[in-house]
PDB file of N, CA and C in Angstrom:
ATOM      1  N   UNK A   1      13.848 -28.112 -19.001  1.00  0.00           N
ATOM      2  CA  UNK A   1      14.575 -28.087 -17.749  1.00  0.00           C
ATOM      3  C   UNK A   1      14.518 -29.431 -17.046  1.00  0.00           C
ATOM      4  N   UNK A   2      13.750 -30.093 -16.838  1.00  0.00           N
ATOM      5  CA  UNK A   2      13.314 -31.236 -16.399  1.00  0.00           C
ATOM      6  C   UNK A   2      13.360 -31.453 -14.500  1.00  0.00           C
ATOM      7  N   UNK A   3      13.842 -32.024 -14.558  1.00  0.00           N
ATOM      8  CA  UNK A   3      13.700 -32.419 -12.581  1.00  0.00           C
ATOM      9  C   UNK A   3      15.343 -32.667 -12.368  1.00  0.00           C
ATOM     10  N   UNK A   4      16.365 -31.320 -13.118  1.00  0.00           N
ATOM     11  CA  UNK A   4      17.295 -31.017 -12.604  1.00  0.00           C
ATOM     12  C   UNK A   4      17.506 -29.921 -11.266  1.00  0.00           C
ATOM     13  N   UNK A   5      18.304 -30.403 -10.343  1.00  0.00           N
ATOM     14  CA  UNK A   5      18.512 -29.603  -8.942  1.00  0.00           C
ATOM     15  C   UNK A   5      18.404 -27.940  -9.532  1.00  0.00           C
ATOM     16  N   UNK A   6      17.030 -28.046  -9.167  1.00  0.00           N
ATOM     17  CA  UNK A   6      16.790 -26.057  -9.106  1.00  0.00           C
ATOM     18  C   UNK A   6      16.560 -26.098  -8.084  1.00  0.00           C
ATOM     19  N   UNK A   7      16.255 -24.608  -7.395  1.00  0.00           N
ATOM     20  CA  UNK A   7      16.698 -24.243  -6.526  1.00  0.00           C
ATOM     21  C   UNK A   7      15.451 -22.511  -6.733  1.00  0.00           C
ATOM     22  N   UNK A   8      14.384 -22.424  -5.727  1.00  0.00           N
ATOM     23  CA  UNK A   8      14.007 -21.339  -6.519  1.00  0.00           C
ATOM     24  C   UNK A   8      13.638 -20.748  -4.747  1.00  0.00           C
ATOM     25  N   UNK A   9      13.409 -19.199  -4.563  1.00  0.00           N
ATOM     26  CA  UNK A   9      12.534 -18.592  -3.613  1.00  0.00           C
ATOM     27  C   UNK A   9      11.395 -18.248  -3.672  1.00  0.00           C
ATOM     28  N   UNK A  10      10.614 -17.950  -3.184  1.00  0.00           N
ATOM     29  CA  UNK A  10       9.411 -17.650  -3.197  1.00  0.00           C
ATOM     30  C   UNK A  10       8.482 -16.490  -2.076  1.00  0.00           C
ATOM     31  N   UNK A  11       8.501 -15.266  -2.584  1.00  0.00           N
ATOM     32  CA  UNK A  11       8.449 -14.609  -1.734  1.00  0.00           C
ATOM     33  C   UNK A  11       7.141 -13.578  -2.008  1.00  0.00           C
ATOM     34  N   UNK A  12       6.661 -12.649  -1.644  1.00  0.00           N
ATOM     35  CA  UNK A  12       5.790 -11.616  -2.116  1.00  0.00           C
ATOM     36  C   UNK A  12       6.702 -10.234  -1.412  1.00  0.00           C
ATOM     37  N   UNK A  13       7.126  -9.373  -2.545  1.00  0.00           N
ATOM     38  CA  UNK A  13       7.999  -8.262  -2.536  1.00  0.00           C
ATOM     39  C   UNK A  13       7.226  -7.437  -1.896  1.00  0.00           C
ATOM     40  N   UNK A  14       8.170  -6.176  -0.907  1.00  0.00           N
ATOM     41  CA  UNK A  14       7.807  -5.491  -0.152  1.00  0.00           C
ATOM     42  C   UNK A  14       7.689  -4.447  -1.335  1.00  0.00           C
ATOM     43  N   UNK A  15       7.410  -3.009  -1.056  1.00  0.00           N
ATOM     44  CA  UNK A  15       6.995  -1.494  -1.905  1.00  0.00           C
ATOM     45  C   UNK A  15       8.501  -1.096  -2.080  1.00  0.00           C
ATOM     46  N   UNK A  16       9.292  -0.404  -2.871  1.00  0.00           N
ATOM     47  CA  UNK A  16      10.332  -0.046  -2.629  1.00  0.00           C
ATOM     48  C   UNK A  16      10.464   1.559  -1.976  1.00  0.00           C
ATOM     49  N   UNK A  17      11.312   2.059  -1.551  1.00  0.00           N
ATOM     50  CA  UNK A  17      11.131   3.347  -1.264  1.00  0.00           C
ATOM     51  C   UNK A  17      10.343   4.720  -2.468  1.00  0.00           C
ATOM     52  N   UNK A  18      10.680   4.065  -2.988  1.00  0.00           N
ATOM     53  CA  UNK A  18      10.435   5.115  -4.273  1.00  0.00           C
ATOM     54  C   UNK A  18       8.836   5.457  -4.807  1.00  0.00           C
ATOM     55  N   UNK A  19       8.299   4.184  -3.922  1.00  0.00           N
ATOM     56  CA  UNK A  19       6.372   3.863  -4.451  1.00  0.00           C
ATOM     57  C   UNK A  19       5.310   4.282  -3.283  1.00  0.00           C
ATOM     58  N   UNK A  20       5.382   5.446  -3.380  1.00  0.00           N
ATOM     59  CA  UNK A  20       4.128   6.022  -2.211  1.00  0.00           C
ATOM     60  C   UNK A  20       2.923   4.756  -1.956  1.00  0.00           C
ATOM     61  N   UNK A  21       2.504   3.822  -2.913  1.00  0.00           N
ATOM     62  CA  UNK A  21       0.944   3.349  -3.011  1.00  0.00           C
ATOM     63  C   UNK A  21       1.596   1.627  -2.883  1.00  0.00           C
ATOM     64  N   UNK A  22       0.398   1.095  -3.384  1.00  0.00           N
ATOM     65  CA  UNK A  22       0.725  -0.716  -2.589  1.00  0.00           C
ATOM     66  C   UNK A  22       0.234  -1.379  -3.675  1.00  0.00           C
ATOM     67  N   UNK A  23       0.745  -0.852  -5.241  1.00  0.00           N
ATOM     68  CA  UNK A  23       0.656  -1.599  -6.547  1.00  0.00           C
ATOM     69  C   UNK A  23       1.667  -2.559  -6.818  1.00  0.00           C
ATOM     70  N   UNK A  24       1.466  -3.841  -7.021  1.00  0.00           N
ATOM     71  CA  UNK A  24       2.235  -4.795  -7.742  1.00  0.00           C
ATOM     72  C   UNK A  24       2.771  -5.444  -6.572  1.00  0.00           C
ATOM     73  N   UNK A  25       2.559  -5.294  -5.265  1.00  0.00           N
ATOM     74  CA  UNK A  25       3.407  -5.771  -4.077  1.00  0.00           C
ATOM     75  C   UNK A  25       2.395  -7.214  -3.345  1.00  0.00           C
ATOM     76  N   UNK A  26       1.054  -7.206  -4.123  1.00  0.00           N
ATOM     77  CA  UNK A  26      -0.098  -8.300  -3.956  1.00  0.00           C
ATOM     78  C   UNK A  26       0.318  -9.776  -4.147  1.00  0.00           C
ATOM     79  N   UNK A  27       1.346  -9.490  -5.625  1.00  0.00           N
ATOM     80  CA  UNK A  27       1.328 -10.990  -6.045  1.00  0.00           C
ATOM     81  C   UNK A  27       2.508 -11.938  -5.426  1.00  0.00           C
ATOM     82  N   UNK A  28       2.615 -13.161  -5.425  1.00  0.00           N
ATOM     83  CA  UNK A  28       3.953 -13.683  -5.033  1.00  0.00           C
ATOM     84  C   UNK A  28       4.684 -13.953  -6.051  1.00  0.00           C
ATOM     85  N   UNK A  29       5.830 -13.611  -5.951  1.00  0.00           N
ATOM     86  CA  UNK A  29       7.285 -13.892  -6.669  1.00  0.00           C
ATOM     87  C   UNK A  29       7.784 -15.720  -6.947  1.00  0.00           C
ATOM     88  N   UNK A  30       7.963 -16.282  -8.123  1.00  0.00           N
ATOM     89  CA  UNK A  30       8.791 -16.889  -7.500  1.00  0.00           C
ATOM     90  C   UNK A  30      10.516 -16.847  -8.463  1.00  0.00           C
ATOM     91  N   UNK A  31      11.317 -16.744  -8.015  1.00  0.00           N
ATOM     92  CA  UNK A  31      12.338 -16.234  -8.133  1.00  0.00           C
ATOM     93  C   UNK A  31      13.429 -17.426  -8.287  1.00  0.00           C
ATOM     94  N   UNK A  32      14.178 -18.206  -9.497  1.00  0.00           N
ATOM     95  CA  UNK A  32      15.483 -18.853  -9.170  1.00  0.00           C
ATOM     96  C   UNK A  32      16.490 -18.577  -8.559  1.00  0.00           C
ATOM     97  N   UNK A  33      17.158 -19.693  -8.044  1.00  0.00           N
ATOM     98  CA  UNK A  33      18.782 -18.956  -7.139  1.00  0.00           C
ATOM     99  C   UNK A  33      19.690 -18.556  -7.910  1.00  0.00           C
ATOM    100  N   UNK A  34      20.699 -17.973  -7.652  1.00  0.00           N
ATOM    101  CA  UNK A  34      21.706 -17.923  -8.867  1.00  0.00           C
ATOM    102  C   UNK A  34      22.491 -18.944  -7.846  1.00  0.00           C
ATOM    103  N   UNK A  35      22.979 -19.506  -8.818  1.00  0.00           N
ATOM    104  CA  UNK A  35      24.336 -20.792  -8.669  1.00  0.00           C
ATOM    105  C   UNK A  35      25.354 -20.558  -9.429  1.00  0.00           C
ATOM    106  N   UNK A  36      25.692 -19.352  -9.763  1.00  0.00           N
ATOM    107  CA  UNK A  36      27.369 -18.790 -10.118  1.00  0.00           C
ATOM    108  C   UNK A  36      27.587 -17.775  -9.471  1.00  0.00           C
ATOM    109  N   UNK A  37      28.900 -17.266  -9.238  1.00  0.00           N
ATOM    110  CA  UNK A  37      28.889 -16.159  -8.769  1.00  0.00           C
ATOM    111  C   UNK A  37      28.774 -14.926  -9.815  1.00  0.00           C
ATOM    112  N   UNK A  38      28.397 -13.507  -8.878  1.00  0.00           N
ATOM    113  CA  UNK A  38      28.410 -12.628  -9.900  1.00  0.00           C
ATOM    114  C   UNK A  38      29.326 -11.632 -10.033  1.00  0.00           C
ATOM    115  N   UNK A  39      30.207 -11.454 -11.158  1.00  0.00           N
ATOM    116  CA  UNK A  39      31.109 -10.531 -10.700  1.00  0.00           C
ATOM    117  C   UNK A  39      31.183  -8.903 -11.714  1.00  0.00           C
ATOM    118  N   UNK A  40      31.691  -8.042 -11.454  1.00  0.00           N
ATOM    119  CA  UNK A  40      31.776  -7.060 -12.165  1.00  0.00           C
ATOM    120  C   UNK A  40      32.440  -7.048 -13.630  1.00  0.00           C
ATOM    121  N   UNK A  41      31.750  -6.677 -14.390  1.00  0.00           N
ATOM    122  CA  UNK A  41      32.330  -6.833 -16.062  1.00  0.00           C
ATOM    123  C   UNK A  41      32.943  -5.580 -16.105  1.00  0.00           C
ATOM    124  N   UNK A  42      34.105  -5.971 -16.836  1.00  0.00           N
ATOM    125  CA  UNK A  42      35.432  -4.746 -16.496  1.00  0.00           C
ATOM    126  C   UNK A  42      35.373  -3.496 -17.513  1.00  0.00           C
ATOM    127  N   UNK A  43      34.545  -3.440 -18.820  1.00  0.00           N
ATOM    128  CA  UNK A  43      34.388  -2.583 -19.212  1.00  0.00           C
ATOM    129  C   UNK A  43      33.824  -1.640 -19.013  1.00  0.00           C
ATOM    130  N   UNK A  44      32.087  -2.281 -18.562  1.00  0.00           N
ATOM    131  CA  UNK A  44      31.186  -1.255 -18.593  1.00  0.00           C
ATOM    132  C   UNK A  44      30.740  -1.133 -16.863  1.00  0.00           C
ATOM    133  N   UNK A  45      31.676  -1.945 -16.108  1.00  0.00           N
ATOM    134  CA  UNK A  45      31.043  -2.039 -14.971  1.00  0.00           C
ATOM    135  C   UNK A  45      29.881  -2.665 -14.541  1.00  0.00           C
ATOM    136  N   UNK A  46      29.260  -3.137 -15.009  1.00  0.00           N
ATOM    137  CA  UNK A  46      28.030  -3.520 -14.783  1.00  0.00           C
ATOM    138  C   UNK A  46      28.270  -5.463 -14.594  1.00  0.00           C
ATOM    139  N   UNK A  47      26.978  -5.585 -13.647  1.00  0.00           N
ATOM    140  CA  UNK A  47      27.455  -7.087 -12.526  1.00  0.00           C
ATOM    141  C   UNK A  47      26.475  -8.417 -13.803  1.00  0.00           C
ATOM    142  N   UNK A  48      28.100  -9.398 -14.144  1.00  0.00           N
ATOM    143  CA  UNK A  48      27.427 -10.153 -14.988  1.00  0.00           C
ATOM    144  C   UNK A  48      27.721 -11.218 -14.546  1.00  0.00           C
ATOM    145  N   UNK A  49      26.665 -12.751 -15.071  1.00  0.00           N
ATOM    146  CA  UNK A  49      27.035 -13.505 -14.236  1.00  0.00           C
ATOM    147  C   UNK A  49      26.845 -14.616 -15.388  1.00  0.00           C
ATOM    148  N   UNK A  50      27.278 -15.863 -15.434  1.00  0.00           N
ATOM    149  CA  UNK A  50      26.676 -16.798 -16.161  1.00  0.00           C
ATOM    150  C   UNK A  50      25.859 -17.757 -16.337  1.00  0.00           C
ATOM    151  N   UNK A  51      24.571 -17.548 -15.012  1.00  0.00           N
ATOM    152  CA  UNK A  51      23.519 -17.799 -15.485  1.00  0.00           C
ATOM    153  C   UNK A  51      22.123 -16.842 -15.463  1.00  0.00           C
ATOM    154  N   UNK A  52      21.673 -17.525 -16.406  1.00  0.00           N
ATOM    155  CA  UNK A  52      20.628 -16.798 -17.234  1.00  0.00           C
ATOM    156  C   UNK A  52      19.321 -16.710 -16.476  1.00  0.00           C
ATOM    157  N   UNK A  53      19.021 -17.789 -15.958  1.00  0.00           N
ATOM    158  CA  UNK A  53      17.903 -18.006 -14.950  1.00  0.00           C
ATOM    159  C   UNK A  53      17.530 -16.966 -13.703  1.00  0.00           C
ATOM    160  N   UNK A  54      18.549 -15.889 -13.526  1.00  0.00           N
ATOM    161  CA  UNK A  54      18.126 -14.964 -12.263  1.00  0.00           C
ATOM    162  C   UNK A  54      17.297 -13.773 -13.053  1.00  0.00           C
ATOM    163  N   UNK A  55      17.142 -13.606 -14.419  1.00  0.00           N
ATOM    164  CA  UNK A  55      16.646 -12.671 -15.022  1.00  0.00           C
ATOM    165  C   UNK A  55      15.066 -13.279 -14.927  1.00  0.00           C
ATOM    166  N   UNK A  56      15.018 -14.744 -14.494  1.00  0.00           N
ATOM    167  CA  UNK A  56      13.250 -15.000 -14.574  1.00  0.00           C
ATOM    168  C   UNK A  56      12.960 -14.793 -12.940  1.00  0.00           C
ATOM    169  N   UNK A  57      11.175 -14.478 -13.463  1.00  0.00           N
ATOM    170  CA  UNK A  57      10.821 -13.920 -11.999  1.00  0.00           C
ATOM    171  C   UNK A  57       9.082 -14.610 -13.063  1.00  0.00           C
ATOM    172  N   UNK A  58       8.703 -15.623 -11.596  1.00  0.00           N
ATOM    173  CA  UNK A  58       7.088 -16.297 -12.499  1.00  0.00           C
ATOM    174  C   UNK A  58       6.113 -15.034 -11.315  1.00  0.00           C
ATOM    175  N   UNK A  59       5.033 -14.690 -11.458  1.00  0.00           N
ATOM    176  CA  UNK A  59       4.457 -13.970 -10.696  1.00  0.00           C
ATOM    177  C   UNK A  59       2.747 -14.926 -10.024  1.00  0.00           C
ATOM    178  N   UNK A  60       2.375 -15.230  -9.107  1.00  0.00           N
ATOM    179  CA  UNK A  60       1.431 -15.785  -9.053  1.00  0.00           C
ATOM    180  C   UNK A  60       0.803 -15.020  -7.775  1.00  0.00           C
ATOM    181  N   UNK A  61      -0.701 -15.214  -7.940  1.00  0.00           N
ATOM    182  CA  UNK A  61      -1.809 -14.543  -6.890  1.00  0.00           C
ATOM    183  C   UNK A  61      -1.389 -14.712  -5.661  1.00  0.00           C
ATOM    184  N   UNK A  62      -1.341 -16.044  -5.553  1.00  0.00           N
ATOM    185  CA  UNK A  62      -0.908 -16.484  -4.625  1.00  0.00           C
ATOM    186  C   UNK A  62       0.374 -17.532  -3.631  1.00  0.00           C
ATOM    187  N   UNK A  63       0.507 -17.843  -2.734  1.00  0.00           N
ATOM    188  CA  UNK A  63       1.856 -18.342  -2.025  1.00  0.00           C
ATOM    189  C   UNK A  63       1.346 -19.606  -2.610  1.00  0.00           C
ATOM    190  N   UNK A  64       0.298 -20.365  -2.368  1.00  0.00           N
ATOM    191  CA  UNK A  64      -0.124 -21.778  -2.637  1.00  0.00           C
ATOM    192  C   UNK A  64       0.095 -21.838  -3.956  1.00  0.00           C
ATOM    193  N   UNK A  65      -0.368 -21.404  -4.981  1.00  0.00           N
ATOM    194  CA  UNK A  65       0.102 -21.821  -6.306  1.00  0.00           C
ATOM    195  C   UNK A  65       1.416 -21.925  -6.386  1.00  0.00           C
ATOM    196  N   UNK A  66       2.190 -21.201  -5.807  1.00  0.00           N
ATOM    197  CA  UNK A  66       3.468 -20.746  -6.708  1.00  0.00           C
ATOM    198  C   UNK A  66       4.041 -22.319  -5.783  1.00  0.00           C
ATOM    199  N   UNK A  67       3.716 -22.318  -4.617  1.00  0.00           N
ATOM    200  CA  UNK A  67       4.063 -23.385  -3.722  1.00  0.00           C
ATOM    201  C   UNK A  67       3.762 -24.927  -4.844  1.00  0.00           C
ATOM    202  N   UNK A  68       2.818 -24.971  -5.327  1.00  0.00           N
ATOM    203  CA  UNK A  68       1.551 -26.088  -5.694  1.00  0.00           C
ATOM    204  C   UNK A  68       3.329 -26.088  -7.402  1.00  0.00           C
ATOM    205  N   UNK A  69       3.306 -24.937  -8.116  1.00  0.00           N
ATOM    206  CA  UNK A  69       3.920 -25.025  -9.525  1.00  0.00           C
ATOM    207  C   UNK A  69       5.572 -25.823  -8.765  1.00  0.00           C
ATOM    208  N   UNK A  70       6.106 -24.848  -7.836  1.00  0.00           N
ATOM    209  CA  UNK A  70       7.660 -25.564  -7.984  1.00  0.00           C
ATOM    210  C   UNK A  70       7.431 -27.096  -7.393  1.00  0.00           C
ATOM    211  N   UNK A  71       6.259 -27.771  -6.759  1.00  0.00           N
ATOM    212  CA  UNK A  71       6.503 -28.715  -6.242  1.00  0.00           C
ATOM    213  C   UNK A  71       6.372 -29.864  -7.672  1.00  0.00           C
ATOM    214  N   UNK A  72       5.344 -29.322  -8.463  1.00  0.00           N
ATOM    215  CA  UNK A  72       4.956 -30.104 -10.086  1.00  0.00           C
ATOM    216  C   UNK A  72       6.346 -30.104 -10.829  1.00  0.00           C
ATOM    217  N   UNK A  73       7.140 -29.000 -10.880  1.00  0.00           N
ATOM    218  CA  UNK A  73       8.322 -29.140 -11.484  1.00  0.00           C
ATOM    219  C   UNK A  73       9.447 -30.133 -10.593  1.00  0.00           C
ATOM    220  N   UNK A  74       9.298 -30.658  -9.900  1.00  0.00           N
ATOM    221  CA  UNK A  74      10.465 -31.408  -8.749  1.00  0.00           C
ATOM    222  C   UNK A  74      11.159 -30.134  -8.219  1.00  0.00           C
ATOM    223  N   UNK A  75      10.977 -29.040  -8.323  1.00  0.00           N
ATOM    224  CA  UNK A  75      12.216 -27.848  -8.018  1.00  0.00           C
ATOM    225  C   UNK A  75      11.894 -28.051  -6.281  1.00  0.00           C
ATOM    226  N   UNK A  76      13.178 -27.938  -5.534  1.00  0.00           N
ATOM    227  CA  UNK A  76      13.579 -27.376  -4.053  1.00  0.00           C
ATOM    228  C   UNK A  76      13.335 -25.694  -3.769  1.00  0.00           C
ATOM    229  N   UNK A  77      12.193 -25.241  -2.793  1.00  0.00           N
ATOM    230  CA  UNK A  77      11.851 -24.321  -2.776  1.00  0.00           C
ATOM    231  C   UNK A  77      11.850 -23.613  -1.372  1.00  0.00           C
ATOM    232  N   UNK A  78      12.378 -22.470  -0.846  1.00  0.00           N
ATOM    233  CA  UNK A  78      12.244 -21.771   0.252  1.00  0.00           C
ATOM    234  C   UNK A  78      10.784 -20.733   0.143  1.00  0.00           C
ATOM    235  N   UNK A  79      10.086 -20.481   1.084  1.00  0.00           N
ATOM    236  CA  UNK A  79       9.126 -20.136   1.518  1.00  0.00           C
ATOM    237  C   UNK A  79       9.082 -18.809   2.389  1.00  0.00           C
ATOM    238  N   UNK A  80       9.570 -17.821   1.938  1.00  0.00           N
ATOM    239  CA  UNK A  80      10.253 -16.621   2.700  1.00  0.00           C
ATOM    240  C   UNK A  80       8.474 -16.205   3.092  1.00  0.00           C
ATOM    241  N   UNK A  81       8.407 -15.557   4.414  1.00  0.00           N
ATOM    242  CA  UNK A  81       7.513 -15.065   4.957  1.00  0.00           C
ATOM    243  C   UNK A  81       6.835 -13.395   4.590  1.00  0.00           C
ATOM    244  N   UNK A  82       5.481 -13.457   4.561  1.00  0.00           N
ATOM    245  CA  UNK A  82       5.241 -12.055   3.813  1.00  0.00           C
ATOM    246  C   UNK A  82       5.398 -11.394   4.620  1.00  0.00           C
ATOM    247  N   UNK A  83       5.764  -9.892   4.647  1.00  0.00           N
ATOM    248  CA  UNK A  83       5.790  -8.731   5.386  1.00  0.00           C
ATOM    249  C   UNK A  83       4.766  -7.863   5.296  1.00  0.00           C
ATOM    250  N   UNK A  84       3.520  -8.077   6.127  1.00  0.00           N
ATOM    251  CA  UNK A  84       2.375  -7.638   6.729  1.00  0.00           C
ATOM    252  C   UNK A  84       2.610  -6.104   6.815  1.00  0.00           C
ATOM    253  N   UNK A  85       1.936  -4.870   6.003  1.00  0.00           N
ATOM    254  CA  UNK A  85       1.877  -3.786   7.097  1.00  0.00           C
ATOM    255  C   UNK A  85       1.166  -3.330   8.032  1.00  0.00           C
ATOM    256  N   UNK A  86       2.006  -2.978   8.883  1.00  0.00           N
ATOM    257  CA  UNK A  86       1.296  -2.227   9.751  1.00  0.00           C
ATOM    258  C   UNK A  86       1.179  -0.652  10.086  1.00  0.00           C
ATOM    259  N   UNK A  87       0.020  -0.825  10.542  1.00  0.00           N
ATOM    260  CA  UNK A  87      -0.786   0.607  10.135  1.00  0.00           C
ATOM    261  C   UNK A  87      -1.491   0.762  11.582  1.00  0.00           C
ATOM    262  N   UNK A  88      -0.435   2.311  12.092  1.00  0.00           N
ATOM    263  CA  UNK A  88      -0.721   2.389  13.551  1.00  0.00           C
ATOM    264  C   UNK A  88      -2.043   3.581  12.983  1.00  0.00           C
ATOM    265  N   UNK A  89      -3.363   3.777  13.762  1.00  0.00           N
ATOM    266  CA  UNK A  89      -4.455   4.564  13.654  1.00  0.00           C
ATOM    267  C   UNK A  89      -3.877   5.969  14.492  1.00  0.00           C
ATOM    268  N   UNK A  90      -4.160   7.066  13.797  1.00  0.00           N
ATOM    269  CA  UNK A  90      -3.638   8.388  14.155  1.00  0.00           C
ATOM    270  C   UNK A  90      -4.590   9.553  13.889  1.00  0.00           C
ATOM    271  N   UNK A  91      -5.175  10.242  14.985  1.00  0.00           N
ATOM    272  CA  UNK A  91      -5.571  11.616  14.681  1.00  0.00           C
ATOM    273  C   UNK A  91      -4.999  12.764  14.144  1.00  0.00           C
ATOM    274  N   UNK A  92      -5.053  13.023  13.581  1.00  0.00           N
ATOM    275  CA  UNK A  92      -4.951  14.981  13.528  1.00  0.00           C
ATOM    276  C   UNK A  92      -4.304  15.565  14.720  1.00  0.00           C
ATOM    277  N   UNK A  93      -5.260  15.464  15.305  1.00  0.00           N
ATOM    278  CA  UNK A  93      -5.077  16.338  16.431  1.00  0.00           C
ATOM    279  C   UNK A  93      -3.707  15.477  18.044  1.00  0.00           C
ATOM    280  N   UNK A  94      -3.889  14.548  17.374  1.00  0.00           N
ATOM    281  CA  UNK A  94      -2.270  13.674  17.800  1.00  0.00           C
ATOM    282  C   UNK A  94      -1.254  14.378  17.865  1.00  0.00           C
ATOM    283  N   UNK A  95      -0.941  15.209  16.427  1.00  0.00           N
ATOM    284  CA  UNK A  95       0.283  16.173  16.300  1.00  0.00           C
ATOM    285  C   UNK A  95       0.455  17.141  17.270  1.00  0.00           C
ATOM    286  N   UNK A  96      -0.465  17.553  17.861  1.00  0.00           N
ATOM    287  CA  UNK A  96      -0.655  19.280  18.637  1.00  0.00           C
ATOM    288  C   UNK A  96      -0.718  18.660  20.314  1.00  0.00           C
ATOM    289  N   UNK A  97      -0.676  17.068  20.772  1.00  0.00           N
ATOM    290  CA  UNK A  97      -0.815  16.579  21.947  1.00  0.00           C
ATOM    291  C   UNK A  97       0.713  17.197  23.085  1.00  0.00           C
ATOM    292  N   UNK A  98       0.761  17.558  24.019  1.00  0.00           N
ATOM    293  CA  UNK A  98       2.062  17.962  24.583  1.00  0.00           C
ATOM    294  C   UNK A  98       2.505  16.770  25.389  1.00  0.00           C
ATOM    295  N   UNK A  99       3.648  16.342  25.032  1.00  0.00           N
ATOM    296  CA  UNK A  99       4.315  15.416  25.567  1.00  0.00           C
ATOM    297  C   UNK A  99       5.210  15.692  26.924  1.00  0.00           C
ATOM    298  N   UNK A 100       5.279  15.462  27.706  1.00  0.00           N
ATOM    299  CA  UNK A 100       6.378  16.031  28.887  1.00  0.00           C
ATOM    300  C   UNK A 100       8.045  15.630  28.685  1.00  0.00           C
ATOM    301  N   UNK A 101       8.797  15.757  28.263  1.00  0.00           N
ATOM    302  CA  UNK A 101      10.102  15.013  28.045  1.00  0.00           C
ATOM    303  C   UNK A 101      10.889  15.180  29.461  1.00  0.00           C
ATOM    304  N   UNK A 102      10.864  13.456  29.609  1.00  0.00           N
ATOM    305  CA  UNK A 102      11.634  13.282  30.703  1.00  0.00           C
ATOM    306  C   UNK A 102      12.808  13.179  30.794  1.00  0.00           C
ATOM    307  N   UNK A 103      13.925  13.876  31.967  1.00  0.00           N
ATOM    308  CA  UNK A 103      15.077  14.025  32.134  1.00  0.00           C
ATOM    309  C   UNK A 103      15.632  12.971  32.298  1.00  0.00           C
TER     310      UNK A 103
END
């Protein structure tokens, strides 16, 4: 590839709806741009594009490495911010509290 204009993100993926638990959502992503457009392939429907590079995804522990690898490659890199959860503390007995609803 060499120290041609790439173009990559770098992010750590949120849980998707589908994943009750907080597996695989630890590591950071780093992700190429696509630089073609993508359009629908008319047979089977399905979205194809002509480059190959959006199918790679590098995975690292952490934001600093992945930060530390695209800067060793010359690649131009965005730095998307992690999404922290938050976790409000709740009793039991929270549910059964009577609220007054105001008019």
């Amino acid at each position: 590839m060499g120290n041609m204009n790439v173009n990559v993100k770098i992010y750590r993926p949120s849980k998707n709806t589908m994943q009750s638990g907080r597996a695989k959502t630890e590591a950071w992503v780093l992700e190429y741009e696509t630089t073609t457009p993508r359009n629908p392939e008319n047979l089977m429907g399905w979205t194809s594009s002509g480059d190959t590079l959006g199918q790679v995804r590098l995975k690292f522990p952490s934001a600093d490495q992945a930060v530390k690898y695209a800067e060793g490659k010359g690649w131009a890199y965005t730095l998307l911010p992690a999404h922290d959860r938050k976790v409000k503390p709740r009793n039991y007995g929270d549910n059964f509290i009577y609220k007054k609803v105001e008019d």
